[in-house]
N, C-alpha and C. Protein backbone atom coordinates (compact mmCIF):
# COMPACT_ATOMS: atom_id res chain seq x y z
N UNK A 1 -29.51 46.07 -3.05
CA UNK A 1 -28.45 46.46 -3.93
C UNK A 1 -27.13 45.95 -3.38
N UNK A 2 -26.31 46.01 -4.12
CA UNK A 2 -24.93 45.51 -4.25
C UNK A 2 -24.01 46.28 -4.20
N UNK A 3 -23.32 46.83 -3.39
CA UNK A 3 -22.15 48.18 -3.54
C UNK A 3 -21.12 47.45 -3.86
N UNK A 4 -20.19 47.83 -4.55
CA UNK A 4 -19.29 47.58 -4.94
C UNK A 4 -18.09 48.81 -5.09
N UNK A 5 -17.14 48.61 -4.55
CA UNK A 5 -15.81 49.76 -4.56
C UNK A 5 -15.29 49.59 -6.00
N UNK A 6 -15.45 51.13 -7.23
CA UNK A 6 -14.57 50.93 -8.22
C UNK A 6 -13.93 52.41 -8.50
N UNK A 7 -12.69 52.00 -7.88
CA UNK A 7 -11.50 52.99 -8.35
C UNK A 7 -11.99 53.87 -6.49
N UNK A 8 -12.36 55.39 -6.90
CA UNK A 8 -12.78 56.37 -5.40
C UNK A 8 -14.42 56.86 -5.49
N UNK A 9 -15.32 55.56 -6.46
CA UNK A 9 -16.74 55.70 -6.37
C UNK A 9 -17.16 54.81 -6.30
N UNK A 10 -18.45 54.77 -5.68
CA UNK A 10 -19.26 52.88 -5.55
C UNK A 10 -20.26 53.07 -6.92
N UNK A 11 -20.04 51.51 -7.35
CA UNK A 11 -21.12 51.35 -7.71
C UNK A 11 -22.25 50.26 -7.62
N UNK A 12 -23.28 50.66 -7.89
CA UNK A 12 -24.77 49.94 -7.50
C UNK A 12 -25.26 49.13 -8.39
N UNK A 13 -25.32 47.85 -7.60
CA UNK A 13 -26.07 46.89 -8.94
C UNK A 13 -27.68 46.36 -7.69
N UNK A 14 -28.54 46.56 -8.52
CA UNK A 14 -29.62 45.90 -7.99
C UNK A 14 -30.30 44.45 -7.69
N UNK A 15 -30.56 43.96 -7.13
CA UNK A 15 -30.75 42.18 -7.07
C UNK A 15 -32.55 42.22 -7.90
N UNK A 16 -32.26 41.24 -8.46
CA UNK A 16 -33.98 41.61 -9.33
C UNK A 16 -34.13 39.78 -9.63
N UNK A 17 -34.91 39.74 -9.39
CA UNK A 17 -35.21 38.38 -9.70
C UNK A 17 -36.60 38.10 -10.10
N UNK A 18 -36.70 36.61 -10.74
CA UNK A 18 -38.25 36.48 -11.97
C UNK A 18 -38.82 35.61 -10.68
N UNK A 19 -40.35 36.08 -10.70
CA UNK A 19 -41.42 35.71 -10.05
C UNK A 19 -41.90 34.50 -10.34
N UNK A 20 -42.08 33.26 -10.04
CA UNK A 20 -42.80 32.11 -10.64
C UNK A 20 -44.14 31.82 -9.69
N UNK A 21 -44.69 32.19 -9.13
CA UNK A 21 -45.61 32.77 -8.32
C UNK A 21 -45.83 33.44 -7.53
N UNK A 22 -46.95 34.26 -7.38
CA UNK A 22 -47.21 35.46 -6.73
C UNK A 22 -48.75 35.21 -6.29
N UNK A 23 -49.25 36.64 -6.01
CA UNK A 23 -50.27 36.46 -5.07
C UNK A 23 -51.38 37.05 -6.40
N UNK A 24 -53.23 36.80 -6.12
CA UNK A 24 -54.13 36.73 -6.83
C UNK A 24 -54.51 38.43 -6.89
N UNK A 25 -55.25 38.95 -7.33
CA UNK A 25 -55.76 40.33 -7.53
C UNK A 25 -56.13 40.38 -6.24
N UNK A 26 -57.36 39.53 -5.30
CA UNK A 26 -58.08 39.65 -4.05
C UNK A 26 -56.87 40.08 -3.02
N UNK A 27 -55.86 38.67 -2.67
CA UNK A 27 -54.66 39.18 -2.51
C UNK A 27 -54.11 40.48 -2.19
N UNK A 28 -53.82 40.83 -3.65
CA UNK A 28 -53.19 42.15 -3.73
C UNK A 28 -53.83 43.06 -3.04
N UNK A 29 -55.35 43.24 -3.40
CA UNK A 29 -56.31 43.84 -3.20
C UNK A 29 -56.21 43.82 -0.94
N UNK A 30 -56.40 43.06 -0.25
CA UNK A 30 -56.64 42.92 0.91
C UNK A 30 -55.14 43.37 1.16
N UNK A 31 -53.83 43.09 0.78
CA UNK A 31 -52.65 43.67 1.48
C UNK A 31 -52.48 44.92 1.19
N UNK A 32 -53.09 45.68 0.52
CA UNK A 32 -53.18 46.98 0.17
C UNK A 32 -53.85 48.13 0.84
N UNK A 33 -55.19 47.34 1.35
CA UNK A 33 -55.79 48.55 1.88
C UNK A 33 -55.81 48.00 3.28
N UNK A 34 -55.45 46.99 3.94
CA UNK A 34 -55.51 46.24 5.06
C UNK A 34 -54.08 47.39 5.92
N UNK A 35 -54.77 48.22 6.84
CA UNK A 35 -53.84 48.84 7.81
C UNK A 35 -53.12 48.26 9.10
N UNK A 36 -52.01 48.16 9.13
CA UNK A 36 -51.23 47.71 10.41
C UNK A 36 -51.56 48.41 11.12
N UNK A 37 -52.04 49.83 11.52
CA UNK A 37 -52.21 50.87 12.30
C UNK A 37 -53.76 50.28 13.43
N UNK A 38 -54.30 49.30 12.51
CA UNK A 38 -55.76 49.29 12.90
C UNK A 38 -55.49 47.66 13.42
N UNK A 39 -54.32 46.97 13.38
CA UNK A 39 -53.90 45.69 14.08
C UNK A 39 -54.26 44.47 12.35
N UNK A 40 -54.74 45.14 10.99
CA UNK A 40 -54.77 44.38 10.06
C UNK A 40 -54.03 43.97 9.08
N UNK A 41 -52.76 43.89 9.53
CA UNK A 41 -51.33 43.82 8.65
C UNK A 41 -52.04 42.27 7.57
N UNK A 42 -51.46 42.71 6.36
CA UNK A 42 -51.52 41.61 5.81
C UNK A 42 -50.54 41.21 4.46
N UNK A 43 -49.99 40.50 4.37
CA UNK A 43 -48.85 40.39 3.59
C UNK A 43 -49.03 39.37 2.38
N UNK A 44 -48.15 39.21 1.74
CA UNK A 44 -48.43 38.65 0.17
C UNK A 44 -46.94 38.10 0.12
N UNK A 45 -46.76 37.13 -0.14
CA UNK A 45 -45.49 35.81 -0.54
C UNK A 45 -45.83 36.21 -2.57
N UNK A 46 -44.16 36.31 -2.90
CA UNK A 46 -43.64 36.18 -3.76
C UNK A 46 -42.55 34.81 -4.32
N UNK A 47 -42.90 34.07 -4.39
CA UNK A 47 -41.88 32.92 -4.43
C UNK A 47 -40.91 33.11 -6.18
N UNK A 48 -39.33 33.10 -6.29
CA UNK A 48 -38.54 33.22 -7.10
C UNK A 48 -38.23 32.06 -8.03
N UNK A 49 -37.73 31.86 -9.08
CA UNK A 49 -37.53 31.08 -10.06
C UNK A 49 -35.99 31.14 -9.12
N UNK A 50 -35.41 29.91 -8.96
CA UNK A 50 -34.18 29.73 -9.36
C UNK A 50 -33.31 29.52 -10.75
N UNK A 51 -31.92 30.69 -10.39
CA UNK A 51 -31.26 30.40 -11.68
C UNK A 51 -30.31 29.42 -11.46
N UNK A 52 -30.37 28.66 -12.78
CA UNK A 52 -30.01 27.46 -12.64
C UNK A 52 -28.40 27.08 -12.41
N UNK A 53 -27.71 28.53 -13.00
CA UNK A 53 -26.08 28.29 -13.02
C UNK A 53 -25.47 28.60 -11.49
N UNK A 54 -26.25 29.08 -9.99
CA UNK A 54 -26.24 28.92 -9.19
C UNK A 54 -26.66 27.73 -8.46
N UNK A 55 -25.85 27.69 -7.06
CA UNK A 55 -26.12 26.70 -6.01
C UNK A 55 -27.32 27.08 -5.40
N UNK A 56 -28.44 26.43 -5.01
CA UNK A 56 -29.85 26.57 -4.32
C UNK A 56 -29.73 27.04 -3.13
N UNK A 57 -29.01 27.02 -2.28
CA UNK A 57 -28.23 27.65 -1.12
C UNK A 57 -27.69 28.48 -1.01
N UNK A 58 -27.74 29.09 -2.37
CA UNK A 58 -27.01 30.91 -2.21
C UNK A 58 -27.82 31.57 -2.90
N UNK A 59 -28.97 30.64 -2.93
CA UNK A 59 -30.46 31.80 -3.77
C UNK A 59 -31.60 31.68 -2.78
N UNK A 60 -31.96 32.94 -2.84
CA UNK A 60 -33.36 33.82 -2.09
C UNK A 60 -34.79 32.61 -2.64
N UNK A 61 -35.15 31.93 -2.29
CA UNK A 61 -36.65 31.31 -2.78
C UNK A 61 -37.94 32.50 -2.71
N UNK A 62 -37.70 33.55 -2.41
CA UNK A 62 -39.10 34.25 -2.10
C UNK A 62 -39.05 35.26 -1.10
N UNK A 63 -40.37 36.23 -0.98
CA UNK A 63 -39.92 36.87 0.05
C UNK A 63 -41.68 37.28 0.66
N UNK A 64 -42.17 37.63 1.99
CA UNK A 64 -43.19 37.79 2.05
C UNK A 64 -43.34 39.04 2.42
N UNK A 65 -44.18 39.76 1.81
CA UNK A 65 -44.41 41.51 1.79
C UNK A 65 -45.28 42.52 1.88
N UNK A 66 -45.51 43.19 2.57
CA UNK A 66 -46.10 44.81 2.60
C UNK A 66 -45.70 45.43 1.38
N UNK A 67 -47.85 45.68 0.96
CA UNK A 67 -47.63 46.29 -0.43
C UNK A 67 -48.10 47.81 -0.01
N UNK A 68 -47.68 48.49 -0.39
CA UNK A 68 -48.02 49.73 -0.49
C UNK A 68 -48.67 50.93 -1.28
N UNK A 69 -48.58 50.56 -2.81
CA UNK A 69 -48.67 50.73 -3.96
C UNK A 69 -48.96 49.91 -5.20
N UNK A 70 -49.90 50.33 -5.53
CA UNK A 70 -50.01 49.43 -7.14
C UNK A 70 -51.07 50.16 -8.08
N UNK A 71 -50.30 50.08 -9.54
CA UNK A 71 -50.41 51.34 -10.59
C UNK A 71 -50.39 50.03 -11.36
N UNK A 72 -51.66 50.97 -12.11
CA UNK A 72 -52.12 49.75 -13.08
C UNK A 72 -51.00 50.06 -14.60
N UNK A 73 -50.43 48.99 -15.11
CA UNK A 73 -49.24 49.16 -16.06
C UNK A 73 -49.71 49.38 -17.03
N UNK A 74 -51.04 49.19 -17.34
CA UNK A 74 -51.40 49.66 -18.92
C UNK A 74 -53.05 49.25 -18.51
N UNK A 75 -53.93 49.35 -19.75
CA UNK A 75 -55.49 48.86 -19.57
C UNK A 75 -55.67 47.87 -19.35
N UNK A 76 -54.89 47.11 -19.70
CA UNK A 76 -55.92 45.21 -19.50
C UNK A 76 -56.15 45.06 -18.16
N UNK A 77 -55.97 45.39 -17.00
CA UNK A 77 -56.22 45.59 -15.75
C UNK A 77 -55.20 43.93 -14.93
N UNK A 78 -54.33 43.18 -15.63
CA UNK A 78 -53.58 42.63 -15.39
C UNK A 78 -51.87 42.49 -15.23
N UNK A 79 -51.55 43.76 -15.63
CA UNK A 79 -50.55 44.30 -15.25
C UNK A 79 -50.15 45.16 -14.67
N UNK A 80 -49.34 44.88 -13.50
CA UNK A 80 -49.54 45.99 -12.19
C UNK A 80 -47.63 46.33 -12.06
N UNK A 81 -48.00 47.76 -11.31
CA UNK A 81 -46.23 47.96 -11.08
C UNK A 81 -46.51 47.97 -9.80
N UNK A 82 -45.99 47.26 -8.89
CA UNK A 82 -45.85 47.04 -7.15
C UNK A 82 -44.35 47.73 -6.41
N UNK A 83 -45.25 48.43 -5.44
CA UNK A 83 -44.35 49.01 -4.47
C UNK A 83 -44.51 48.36 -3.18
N UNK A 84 -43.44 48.32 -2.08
CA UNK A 84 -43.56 47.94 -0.84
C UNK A 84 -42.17 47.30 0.11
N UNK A 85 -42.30 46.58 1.10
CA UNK A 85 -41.29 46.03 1.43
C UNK A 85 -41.30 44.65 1.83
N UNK A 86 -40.05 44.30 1.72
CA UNK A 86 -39.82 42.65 1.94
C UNK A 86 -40.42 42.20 4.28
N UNK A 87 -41.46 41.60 4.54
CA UNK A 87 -41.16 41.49 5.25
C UNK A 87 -40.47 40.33 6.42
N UNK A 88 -40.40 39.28 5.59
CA UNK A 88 -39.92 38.29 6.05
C UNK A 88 -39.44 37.30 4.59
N UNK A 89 -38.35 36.52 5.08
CA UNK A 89 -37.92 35.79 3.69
C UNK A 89 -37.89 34.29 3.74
N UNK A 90 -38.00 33.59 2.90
CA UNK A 90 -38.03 32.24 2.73
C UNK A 90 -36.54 32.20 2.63
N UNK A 91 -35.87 31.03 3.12
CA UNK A 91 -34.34 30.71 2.93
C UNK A 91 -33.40 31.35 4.09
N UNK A 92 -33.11 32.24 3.06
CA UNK A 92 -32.31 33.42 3.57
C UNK A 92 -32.58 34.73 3.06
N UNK A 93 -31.88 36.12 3.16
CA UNK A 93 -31.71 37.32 2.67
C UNK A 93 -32.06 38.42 3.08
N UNK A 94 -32.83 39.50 2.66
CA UNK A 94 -32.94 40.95 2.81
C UNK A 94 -34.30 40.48 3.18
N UNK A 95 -34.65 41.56 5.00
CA UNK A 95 -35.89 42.16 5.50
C UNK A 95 -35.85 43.04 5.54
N UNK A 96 -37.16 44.14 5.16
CA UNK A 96 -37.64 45.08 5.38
C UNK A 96 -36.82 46.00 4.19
N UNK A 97 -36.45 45.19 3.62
CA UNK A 97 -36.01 46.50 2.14
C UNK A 97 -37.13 46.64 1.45
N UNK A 98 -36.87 47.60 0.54
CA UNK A 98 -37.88 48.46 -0.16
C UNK A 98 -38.09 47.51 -1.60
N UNK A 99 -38.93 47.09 -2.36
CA UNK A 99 -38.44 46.62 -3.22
C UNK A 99 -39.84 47.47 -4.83
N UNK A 100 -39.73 46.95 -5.80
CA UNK A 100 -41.10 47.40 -6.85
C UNK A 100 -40.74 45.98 -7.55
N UNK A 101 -41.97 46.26 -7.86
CA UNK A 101 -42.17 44.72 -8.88
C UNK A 101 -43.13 45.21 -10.34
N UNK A 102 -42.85 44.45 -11.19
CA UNK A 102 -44.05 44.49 -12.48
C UNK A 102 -44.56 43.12 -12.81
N UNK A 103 -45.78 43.36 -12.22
CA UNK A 103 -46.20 41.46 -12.54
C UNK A 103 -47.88 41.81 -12.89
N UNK A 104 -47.49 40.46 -13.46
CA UNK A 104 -48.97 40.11 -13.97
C UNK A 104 -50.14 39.10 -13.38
N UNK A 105 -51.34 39.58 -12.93
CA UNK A 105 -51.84 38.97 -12.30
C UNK A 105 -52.54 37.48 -12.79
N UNK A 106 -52.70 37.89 -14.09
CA UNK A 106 -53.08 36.27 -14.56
C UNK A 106 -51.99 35.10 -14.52
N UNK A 107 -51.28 35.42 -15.01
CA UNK A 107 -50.20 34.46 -14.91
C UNK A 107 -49.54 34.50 -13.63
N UNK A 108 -49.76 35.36 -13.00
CA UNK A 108 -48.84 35.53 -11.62
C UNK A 108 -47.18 35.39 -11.48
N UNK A 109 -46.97 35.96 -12.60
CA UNK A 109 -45.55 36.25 -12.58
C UNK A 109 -45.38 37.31 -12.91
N UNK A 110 -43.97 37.40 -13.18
CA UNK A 110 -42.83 38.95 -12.88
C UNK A 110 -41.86 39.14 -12.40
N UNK A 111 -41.31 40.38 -12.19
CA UNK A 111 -39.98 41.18 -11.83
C UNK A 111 -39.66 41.32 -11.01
N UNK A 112 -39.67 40.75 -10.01
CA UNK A 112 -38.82 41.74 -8.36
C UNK A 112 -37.74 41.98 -8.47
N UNK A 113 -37.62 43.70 -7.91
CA UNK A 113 -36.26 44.19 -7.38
C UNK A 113 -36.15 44.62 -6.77
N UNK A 114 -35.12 44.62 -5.54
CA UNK A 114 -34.79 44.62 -4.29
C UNK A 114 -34.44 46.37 -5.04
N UNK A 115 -34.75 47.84 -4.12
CA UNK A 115 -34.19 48.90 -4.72
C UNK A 115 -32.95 49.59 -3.63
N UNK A 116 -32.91 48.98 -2.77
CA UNK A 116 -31.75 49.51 -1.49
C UNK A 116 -31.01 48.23 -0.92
C-alpha cells in the first residue's frame, strides 16, 4: 500500500497489478501444503503485465511467493482467491508483504494485490 498524507488523515491506496502468468494447479497444489517447518518451503512466481504508460524501470515484473490459502471462487474448480506473501521479487519492490490474488488457473492469469 501507498500512504499518502491528506489534510490530518492518511490515506491508503493499494498496488494491484494483472497477472500474465502464474503458476499450474500442481504448483499451487505443492506450495500449499509443502511446510517450511519440515525444511519443504516451496514457492510459486507470479510474473506482471506491464503498464504501458509507465517506464519498465519503475515497474515490479513479478514476485515469487508463499501461498497460504486458496478458496475455490466459484464451481468450475478454476478460479481460485490466493492468500500469502511476496517472498522474493523480480526487478525491484516489496518482500515479505502480505498480498491475495484472484486468478485463474487455466489461463493462468489474474489480480495481485499487495494488502500492506
Amino acid at each position: 500500500m501507498v500512504r499518502r498524507k491528506v489534510g490530518s488523515c492518511m490515506a491508503t491506496k493499494q498496488q494491484q497489478y494483472k497477472i500474465k502468468k502464474g503458476p499450474g494447479k500442481f504448483e499451487l497444489s505443492m506450495a500449499l501444503f509443502a511446510s517450511p517447518e519440515n525444511g519443504c518451503s516451496q514457492t510459486v512466481l507470479f510474473e506482471f503485465e506491464f503498464d504501458r504508460g509507465l517506464p519498465a524501470t519503475s515497474q515490479l515484473a513479478g514476485t515469487w511467493a508463499n501461498i497460504f490459502s486458496v478458496e475455490a471462487e466459484d464451481g468450475s474448480r478454476e478460479n481460485w482467491n490466493i492468500l500469502g506473501t511476496s517472498t522474493e521479487t523480480q526487478h525491484h519492490g516489496p518482500f515479505g508483504r502480505k498480498f491475495k490474488v484472484y486468478y485463474n488457473t487455466q489461463r493462468r492469469s489474474g489480480t495481485f494485490t499487495f494488502l500492506e
